[in-house]
C-alpha atoms as a PDB file:
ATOM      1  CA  UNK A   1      31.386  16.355  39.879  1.00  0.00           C
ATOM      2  CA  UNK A   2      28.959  15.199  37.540  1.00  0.00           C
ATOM      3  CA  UNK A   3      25.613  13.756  38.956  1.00  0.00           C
ATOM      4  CA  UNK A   4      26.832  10.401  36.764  1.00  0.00           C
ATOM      5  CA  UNK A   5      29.288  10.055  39.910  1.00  0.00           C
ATOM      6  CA  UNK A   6      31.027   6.938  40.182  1.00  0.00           C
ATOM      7  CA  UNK A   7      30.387   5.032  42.904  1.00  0.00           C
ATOM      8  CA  UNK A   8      32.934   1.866  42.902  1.00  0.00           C
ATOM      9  CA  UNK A   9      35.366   0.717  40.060  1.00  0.00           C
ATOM     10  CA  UNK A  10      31.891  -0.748  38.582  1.00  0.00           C
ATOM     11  CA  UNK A  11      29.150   0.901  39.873  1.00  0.00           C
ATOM     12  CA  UNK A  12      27.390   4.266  39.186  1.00  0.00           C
ATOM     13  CA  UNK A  13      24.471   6.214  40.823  1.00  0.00           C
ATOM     14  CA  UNK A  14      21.462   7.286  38.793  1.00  0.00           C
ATOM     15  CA  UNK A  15      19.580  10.131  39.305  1.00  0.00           C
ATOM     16  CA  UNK A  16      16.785   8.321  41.479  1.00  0.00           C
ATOM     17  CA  UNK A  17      19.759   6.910  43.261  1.00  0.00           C
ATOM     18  CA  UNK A  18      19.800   2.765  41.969  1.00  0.00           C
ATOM     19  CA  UNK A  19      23.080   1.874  40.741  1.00  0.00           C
ATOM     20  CA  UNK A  20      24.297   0.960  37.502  1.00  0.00           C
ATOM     21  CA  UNK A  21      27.190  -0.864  35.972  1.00  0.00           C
ATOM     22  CA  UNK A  22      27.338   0.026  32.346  1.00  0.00           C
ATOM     23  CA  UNK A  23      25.882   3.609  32.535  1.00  0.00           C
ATOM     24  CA  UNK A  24      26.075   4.158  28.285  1.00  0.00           C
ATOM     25  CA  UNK A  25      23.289   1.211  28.334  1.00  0.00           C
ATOM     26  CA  UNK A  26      21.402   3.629  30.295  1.00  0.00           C
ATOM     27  CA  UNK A  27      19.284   6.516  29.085  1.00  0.00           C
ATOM     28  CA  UNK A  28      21.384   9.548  30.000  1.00  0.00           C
ATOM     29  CA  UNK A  29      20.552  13.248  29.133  1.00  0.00           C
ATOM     30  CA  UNK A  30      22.136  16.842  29.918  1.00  0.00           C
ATOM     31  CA  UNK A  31      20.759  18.546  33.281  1.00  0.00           C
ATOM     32  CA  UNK A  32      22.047  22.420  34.027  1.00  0.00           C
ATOM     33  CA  UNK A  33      25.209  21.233  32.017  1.00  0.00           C
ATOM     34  CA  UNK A  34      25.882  17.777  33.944  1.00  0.00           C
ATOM     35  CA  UNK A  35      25.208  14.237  33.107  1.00  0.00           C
ATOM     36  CA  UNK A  36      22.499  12.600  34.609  1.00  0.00           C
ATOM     37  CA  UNK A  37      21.971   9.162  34.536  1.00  0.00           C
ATOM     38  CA  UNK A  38      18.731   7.129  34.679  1.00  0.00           C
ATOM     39  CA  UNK A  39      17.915   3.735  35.795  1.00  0.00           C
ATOM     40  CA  UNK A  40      14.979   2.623  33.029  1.00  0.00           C
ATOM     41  CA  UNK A  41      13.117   5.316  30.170  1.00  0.00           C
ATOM     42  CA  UNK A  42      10.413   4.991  32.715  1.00  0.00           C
ATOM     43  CA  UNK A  43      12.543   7.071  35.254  1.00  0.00           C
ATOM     44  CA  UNK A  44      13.603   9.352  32.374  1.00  0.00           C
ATOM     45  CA  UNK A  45       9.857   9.956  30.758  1.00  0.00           C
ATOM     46  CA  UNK A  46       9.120  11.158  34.779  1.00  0.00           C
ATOM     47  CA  UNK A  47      12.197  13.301  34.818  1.00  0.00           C
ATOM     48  CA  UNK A  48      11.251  14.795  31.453  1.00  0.00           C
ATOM     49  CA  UNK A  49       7.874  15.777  32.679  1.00  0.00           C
ATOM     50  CA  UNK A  50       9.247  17.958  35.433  1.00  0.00           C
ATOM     51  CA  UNK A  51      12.799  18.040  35.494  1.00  0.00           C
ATOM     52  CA  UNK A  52      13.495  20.560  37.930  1.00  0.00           C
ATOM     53  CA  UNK A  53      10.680  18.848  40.564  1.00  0.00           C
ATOM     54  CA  UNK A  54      11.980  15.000  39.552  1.00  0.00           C
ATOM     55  CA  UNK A  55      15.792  16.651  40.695  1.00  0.00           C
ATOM     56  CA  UNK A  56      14.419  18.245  43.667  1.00  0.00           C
ATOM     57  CA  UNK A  57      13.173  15.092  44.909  1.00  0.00           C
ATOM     58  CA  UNK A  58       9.101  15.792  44.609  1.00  0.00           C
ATOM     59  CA  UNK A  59       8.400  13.516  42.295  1.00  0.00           C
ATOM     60  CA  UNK A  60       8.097   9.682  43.456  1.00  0.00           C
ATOM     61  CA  UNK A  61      10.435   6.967  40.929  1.00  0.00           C
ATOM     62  CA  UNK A  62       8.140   5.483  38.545  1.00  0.00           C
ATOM     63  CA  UNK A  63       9.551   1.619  39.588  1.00  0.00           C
ATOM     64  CA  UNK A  64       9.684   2.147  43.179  1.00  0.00           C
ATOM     65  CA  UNK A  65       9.134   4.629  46.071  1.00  0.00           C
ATOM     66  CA  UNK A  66      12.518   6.790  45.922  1.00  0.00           C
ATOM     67  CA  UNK A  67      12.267  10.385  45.730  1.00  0.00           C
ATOM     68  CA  UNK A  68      15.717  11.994  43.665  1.00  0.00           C
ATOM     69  CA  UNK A  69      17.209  14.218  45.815  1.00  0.00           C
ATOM     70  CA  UNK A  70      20.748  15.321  43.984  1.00  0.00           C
ATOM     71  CA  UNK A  71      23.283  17.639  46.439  1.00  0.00           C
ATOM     72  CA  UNK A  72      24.581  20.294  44.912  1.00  0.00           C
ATOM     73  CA  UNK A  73      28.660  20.634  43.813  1.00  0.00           C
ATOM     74  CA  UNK A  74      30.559  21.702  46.725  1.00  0.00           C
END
């Protein structure tokens, strides 16, 4: 499942884990093949600094104090 996963009829997780309604109105960019999905460009200038540490959940969200921590397919 893509990390874009669907969360109810209208809702969608981001990669920092906020939700999202509309997710094309969101910056969204290509991760290891899978969509990822973030909440502002904020959250997607940290993720482009680091992108393996902002998926592994070391690096802090820029607009609050979540750490991205994304499971792996089963």
């Amino acid at each position: 499942m893509d990390l874009a996963q669907q969360k109810s009829p209208t809702q969608y997780e981001t990669a920092c884990g906020d939700q999202v309604d509309v997710p094309w109105r969101s910056p969204i960019v290509k991760y290891r093949g899978r969509q990822v999905i973030f909440c502002t460009v904020d959250c997607l200038k940290q993720f482009q600094k680091d992108p393996d540490a902002f998926m592994a959940g070391e690096i802090v969200h820029t607009n609050s104090n979540k750490r991205t921590k994304v499971q792996p397919d089963s």
